[in-house]
N, C-alpha and C. Protein backbone atom coordinates (compact mmCIF):
# COMPACT_ATOMS: atom_id res chain seq x y z
N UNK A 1 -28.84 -9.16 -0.76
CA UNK A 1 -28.65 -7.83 -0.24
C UNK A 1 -27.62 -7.13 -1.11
N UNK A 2 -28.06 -6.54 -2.39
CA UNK A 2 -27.30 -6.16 -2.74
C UNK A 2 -26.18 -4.79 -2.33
N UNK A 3 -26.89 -3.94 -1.71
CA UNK A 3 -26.14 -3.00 -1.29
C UNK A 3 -24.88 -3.29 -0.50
N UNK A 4 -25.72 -4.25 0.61
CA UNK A 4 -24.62 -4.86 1.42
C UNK A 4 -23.54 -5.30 0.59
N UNK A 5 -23.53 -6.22 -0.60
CA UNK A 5 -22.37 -6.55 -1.51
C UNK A 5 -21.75 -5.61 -1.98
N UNK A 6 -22.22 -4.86 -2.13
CA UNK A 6 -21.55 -3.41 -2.92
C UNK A 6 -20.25 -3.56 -2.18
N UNK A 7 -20.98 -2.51 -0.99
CA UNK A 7 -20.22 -1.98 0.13
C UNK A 7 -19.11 -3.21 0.59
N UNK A 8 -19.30 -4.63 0.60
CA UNK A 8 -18.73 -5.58 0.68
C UNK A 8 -17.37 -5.42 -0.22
N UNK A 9 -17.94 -5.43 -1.41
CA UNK A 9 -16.91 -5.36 -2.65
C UNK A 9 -15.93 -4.26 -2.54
N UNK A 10 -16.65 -3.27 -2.22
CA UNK A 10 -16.04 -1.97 -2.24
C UNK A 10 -14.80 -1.47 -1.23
N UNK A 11 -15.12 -2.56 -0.02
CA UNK A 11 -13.99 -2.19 1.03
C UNK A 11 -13.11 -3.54 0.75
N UNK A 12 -13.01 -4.22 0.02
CA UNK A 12 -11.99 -5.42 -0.53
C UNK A 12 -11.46 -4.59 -1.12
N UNK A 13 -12.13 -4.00 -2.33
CA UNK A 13 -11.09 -3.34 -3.09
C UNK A 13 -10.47 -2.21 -2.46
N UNK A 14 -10.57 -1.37 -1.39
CA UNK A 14 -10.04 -0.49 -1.29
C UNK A 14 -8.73 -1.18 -0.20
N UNK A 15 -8.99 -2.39 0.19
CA UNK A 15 -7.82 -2.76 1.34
C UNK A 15 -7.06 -3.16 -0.12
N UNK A 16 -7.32 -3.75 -0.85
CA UNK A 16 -6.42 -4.31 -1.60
C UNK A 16 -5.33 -3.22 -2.32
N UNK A 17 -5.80 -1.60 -2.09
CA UNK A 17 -5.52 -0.67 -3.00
C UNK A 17 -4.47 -0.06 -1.99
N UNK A 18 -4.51 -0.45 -0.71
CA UNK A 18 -3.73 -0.03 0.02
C UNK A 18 -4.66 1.05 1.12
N UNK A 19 -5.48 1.22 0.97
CA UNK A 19 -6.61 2.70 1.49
C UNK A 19 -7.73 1.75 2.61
N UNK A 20 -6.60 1.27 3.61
CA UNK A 20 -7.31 0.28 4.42
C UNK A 20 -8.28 1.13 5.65
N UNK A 21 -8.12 2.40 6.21
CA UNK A 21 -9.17 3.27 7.03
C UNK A 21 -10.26 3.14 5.56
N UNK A 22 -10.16 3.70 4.76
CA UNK A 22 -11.49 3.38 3.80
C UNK A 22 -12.03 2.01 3.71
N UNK A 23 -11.27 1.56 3.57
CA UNK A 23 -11.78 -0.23 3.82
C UNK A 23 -12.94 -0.37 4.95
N UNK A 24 -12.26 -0.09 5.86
CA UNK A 24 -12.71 -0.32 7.24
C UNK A 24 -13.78 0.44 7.47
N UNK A 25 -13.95 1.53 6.78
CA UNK A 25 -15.34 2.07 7.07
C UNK A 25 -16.63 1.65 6.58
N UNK A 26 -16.18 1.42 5.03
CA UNK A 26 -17.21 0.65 4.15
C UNK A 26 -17.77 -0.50 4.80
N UNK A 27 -16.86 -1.05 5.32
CA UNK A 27 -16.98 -2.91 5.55
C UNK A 27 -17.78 -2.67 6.78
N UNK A 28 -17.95 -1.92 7.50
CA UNK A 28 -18.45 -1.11 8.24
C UNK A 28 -20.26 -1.19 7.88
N UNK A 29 -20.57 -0.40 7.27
CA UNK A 29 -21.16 -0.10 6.35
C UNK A 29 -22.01 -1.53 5.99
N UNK A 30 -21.37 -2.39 5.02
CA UNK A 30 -21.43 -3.39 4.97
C UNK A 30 -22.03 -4.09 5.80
N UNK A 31 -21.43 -4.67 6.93
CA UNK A 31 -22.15 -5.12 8.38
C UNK A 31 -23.14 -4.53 8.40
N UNK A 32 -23.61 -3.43 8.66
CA UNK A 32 -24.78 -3.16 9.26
C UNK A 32 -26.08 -3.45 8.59
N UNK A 33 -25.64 -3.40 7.11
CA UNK A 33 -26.90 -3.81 6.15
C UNK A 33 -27.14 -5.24 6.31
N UNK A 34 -25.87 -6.17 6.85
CA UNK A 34 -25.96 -7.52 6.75
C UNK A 34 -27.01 -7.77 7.89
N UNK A 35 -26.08 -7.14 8.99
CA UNK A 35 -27.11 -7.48 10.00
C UNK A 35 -28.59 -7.24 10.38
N UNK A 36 -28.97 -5.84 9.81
CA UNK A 36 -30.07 -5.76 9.45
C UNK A 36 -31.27 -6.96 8.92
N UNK A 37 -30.29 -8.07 7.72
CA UNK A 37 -31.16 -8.46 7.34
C UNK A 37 -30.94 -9.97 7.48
N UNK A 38 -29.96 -10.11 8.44
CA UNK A 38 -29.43 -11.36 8.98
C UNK A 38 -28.57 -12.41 8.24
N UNK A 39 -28.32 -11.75 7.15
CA UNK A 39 -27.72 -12.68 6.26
C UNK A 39 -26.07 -13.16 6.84
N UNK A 40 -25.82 -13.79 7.60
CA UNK A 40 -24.53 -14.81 8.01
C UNK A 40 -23.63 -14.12 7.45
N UNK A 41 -23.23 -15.37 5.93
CA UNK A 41 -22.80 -15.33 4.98
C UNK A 41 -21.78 -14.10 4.94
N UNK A 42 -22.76 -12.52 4.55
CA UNK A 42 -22.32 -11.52 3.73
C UNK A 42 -21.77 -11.06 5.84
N UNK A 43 -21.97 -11.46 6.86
CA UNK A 43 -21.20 -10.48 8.17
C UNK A 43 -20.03 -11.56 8.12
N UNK A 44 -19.67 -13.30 7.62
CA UNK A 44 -18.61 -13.87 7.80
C UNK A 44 -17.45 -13.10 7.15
N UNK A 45 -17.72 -12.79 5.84
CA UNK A 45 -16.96 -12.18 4.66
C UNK A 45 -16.57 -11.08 5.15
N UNK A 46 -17.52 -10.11 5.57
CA UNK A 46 -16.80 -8.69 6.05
C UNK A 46 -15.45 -8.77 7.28
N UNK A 47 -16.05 -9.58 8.57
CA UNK A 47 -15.08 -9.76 9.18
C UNK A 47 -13.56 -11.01 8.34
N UNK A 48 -13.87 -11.48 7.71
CA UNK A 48 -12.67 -11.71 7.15
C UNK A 48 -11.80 -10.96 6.43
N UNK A 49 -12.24 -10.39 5.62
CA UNK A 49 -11.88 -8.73 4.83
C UNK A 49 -11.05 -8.03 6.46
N UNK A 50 -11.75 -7.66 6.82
CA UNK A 50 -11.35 -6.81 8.18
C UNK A 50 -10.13 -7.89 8.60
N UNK A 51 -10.15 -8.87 8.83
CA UNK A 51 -9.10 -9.72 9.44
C UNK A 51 -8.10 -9.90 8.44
N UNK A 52 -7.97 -9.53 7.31
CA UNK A 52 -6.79 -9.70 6.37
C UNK A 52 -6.13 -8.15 6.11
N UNK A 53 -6.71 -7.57 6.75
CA UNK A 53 -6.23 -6.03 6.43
C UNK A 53 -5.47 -5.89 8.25
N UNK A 54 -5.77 -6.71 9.08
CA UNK A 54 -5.54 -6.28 10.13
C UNK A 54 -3.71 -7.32 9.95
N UNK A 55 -3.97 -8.73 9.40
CA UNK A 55 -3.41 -9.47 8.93
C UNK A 55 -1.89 -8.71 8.33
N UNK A 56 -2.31 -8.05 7.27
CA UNK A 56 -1.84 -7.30 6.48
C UNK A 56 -0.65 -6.05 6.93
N UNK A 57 -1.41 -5.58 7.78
CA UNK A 57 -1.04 -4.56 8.62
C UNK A 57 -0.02 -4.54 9.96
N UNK A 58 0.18 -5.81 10.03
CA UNK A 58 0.81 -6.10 11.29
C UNK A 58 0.33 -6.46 12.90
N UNK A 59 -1.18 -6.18 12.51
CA UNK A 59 -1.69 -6.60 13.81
C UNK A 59 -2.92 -7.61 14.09
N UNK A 60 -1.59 -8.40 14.26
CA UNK A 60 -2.02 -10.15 14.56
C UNK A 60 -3.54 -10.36 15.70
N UNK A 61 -3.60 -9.54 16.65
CA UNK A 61 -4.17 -9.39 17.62
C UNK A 61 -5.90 -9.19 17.08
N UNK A 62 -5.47 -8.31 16.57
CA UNK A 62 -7.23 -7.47 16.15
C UNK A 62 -7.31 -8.51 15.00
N UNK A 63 -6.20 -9.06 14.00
CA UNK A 63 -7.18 -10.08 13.12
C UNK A 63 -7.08 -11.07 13.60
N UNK A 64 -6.78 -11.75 14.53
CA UNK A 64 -7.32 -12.64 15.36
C UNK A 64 -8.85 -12.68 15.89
N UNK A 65 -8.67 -11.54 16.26
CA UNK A 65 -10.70 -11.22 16.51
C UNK A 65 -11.22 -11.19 15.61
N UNK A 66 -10.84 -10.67 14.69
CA UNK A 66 -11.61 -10.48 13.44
C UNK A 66 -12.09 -11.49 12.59
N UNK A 67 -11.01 -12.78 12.90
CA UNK A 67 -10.97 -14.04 12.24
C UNK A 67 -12.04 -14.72 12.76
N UNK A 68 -11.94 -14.54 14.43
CA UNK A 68 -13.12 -15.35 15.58
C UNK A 68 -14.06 -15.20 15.26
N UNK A 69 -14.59 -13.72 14.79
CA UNK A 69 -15.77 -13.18 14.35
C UNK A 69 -16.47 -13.94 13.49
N UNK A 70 -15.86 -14.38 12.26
CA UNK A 70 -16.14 -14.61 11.11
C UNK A 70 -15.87 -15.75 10.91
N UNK A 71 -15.28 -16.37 11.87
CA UNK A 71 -15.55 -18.43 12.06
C UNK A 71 -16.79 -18.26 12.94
N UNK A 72 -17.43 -17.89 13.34
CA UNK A 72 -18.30 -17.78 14.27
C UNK A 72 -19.67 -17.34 13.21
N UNK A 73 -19.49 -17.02 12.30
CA UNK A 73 -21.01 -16.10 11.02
C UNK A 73 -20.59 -17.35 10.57
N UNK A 74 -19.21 -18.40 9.56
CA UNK A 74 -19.09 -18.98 8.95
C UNK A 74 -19.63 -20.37 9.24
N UNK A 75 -19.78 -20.73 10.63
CA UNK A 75 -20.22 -21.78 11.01
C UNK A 75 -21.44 -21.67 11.39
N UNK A 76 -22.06 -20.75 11.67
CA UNK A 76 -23.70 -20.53 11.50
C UNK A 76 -24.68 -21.02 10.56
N UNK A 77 -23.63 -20.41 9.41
CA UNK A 77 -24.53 -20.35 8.25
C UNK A 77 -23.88 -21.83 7.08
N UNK A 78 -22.81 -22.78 7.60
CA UNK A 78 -22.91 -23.75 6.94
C UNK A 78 -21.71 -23.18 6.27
N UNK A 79 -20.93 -22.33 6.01
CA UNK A 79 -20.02 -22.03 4.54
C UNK A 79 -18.55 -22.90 5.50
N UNK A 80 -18.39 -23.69 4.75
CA UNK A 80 -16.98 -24.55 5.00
C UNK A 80 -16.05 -24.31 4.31
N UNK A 81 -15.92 -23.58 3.23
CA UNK A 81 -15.24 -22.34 2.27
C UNK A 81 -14.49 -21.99 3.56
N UNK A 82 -15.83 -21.07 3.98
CA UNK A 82 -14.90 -19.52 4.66
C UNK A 82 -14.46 -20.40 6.17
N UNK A 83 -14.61 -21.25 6.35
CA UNK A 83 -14.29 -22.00 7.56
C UNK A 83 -12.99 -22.14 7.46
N UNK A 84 -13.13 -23.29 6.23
CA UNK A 84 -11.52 -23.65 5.84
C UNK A 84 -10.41 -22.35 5.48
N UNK A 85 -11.00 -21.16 5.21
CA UNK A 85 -10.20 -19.70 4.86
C UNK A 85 -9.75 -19.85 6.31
N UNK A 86 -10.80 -19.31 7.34
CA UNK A 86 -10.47 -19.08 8.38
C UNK A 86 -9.22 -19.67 8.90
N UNK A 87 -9.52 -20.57 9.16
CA UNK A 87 -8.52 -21.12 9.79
C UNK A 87 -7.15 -22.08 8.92
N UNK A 88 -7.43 -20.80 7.79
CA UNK A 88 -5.47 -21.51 6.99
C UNK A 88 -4.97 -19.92 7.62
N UNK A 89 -6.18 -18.75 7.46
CA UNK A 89 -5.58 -17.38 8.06
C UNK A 89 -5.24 -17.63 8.96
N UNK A 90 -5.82 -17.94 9.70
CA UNK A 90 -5.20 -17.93 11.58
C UNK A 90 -4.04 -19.22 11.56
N UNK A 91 -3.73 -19.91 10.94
CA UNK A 91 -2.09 -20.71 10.59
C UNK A 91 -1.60 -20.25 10.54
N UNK A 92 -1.76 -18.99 9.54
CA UNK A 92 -0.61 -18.09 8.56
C UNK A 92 -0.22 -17.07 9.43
N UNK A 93 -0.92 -16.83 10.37
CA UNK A 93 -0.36 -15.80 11.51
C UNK A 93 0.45 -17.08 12.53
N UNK A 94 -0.13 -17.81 13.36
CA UNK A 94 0.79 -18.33 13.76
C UNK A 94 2.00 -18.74 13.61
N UNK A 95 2.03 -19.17 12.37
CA UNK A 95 3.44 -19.23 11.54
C UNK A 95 4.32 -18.59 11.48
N UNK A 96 3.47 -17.67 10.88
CA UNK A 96 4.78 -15.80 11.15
C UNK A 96 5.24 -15.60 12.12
N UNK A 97 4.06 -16.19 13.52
CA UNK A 97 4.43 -15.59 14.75
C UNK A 97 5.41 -17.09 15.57
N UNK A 98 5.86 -17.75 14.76
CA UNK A 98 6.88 -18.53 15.16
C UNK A 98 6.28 -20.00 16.07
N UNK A 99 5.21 -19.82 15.94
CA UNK A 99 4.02 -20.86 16.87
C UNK A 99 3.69 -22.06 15.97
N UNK A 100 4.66 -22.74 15.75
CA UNK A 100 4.47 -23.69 14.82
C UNK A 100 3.25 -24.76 14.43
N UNK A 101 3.34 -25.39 16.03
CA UNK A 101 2.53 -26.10 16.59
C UNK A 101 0.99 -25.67 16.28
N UNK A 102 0.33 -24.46 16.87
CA UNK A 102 -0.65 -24.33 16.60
C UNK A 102 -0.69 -23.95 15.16
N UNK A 103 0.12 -23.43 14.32
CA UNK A 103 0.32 -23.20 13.20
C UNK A 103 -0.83 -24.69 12.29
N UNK A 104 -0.02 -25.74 12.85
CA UNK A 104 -0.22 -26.75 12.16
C UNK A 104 -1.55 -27.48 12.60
N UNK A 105 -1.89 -26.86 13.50
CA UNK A 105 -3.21 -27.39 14.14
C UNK A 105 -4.64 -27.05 13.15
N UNK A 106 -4.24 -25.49 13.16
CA UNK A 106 -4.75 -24.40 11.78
C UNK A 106 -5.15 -25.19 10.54
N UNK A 107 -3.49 -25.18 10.42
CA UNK A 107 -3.74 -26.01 8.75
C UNK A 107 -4.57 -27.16 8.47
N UNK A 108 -4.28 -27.99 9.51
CA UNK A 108 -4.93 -29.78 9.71
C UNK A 108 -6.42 -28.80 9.27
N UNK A 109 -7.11 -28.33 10.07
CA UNK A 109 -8.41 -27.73 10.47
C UNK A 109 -9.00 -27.22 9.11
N UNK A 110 -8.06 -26.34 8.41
CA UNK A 110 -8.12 -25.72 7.28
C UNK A 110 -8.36 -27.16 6.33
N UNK A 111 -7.47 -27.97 6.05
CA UNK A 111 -7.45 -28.80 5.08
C UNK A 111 -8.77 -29.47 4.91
N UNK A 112 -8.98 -30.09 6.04
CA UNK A 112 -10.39 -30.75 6.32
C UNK A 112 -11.31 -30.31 5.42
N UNK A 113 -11.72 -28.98 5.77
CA UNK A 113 -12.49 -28.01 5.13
C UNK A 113 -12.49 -28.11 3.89
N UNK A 114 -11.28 -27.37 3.27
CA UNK A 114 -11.28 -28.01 2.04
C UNK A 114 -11.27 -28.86 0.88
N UNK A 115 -10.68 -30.13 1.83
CA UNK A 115 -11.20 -31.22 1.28
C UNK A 115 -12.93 -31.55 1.03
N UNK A 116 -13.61 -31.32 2.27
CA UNK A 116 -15.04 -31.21 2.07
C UNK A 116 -15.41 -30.66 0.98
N UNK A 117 -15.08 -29.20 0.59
CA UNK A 117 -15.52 -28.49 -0.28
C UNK A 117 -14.71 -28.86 -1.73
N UNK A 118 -14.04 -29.82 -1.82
CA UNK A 118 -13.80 -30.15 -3.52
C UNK A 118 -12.36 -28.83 -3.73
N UNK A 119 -11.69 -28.35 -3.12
CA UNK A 119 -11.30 -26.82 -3.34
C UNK A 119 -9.91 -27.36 -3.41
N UNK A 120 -9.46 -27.63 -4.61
CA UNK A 120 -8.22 -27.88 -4.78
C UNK A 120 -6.77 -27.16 -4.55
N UNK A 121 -7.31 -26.10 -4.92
CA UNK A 121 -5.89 -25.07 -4.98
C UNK A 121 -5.94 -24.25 -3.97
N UNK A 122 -6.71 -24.60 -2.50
CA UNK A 122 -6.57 -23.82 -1.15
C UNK A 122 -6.08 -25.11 -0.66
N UNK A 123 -6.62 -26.31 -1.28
CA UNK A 123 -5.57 -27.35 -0.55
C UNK A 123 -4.48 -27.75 -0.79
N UNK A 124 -4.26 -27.54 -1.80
CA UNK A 124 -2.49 -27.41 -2.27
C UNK A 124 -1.69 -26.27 -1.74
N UNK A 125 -2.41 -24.95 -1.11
CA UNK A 125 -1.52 -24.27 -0.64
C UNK A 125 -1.61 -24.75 0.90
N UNK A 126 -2.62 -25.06 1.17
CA UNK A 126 -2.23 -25.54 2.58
C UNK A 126 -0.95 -26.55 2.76
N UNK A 127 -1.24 -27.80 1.81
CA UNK A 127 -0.07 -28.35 1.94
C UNK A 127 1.22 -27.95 1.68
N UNK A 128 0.94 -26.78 0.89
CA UNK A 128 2.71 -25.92 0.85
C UNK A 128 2.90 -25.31 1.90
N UNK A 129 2.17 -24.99 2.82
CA UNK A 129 2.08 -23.68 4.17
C UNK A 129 2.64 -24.81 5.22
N UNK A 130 2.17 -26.04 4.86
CA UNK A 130 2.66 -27.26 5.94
C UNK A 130 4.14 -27.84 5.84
N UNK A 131 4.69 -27.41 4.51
CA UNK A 131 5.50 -27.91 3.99
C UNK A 131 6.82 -27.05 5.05
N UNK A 132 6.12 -25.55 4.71
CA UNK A 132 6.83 -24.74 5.02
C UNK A 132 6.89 -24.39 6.67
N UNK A 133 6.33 -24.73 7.39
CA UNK A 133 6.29 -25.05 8.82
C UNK A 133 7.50 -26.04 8.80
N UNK A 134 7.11 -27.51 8.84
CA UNK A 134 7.95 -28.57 8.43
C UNK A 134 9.05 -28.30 8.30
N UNK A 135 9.85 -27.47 7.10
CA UNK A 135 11.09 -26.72 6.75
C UNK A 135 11.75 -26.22 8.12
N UNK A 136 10.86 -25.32 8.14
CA UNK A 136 11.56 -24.23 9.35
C UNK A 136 11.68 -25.09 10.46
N UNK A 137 11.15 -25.88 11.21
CA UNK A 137 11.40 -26.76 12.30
C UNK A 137 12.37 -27.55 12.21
N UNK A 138 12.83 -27.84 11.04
CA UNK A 138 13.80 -28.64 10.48
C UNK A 138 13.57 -30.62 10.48
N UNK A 139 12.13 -30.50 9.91
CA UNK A 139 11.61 -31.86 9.76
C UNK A 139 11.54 -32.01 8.06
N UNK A 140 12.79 -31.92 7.23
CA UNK A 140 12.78 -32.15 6.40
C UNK A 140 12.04 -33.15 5.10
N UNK A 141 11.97 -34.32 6.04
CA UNK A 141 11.61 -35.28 5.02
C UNK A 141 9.89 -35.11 5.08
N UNK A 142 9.25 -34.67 6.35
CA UNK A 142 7.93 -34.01 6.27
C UNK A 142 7.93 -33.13 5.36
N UNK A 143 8.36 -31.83 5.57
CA UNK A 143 8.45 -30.99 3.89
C UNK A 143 8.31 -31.90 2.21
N UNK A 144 8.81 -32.50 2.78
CA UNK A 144 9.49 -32.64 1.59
C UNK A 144 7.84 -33.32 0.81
N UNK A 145 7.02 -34.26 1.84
CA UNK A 145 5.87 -35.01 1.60
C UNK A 145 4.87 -34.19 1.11
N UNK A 146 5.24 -32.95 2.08
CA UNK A 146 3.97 -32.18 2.38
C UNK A 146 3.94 -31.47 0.32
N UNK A 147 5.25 -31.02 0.09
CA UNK A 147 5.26 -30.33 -0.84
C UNK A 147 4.97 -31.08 -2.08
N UNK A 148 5.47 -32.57 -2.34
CA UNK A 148 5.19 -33.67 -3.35
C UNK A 148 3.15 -33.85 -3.08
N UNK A 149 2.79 -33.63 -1.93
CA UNK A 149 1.44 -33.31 -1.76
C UNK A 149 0.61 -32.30 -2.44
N UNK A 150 1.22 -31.37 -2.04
CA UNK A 150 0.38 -30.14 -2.74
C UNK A 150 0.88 -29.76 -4.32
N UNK A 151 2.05 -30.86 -4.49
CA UNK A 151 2.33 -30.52 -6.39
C UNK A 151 1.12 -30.97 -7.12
N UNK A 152 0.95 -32.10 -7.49
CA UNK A 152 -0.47 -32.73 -7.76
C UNK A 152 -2.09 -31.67 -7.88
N UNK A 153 -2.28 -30.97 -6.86
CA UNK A 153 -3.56 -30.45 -6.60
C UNK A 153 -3.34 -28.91 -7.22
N UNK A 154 -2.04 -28.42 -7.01
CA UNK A 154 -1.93 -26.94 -7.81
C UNK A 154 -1.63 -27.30 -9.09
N UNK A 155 -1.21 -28.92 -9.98
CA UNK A 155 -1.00 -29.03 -11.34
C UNK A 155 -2.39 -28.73 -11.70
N UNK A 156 -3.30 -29.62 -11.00
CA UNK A 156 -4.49 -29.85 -11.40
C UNK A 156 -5.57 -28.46 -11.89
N UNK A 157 -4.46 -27.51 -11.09
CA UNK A 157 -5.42 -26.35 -11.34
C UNK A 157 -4.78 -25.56 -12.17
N UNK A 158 -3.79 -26.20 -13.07
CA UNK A 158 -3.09 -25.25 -14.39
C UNK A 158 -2.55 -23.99 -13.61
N UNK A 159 -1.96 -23.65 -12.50
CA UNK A 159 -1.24 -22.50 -11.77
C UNK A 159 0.06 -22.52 -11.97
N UNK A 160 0.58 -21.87 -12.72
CA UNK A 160 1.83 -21.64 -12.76
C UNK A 160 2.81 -20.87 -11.52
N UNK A 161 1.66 -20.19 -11.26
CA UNK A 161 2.09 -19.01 -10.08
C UNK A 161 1.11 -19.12 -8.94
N UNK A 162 1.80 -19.38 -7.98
CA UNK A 162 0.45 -19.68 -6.44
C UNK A 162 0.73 -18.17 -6.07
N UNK A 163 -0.01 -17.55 -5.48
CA UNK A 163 -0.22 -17.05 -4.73
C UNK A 163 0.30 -17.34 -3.57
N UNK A 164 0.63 -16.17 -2.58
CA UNK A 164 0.98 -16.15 -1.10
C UNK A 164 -0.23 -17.10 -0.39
N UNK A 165 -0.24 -18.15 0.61
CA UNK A 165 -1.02 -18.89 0.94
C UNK A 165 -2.01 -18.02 1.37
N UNK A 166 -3.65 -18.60 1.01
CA UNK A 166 -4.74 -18.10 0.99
C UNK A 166 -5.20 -17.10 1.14
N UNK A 167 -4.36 -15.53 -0.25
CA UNK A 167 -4.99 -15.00 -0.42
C UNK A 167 -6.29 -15.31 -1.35
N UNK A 168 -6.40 -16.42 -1.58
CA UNK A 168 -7.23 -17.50 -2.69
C UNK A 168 -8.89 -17.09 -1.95
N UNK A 169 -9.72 -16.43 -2.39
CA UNK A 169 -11.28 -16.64 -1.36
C UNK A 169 -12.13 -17.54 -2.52
């Protein structure tokens, strides 16, 4: 469906540009061609887009739904990618939001995933996102594992510079 990708592409780039009501309309847009033609896949992606701008934005709430949405297309259609996305996003809010616990429930969930999928450098940031839970609770010598964990898997991927945990798709 190519149009649908367009419009897909088109409201990534515009959240990324900062012009997130444009985002949101496209992605918009987007959906409807997906659903039209049932393709999973291209409605998981949109609501994740939508859930990182909501993410983004400060409101944990609506990308929480947004996230549900799109673990819900992602597990339909088989993508353990966007599974494992899903749910390192919904960590990364818990985290922020001081919820450690489920934080780490997230991550476990997330990792899985990526281990399935061969995806090295979403699993090295998970294990840094775990590291960093760990830290803040003040379970040091866990950090400390978690982070000697995820050194290994981000060498492997020649990264000098990680990224904020899983803006990686």
């Amino acid at each position: 469906m190519a149009l649908g990708n367009l419009y897909e592409s088109k409201g990534a780039l515009y959240s990324k540009i900062g012009k997130n009501h444009d985002a949101i309309l496209i992605l918009d847009k987007a959906l409807i061609l997906f659903e039209k033609v049932g393709e999973l896949n291209g409605q998981g992606n949109v609501y994740l887009i939508k859930g990182d701008i909501y993410l983004r934005t400060g409101n944990n709430p609506k990308a929480l739904e947004m996230y549900d949405q799109a673990l819900y297309f992602f597990k339909k259609c088989g993508s353990l990618l966007g599974e494992g996305i899903v749910y390192a996003r919904k960590g990364e809010i818990y985290q922020n939001a001081g919820e450690n616990k489920d934080a780490l429930v997230m991550f476990n969930k997330a990792l899985i995933h990526f281990k399935k999928t061969g995806n090295l450098l979403n699993q090295g940031n998970v294990y840094l996102s775990k590291g960093k839970v760990y830290y803040t609770i003040g379970n040091n010598s866990e950090a400390l594992k978690m982070y000697e964990m995820a050194l290994p898997l981000l060498r492997k991927q020649k990264t000098h510079m990680v990224k904020p945990a899983f803006l990686l798709i």
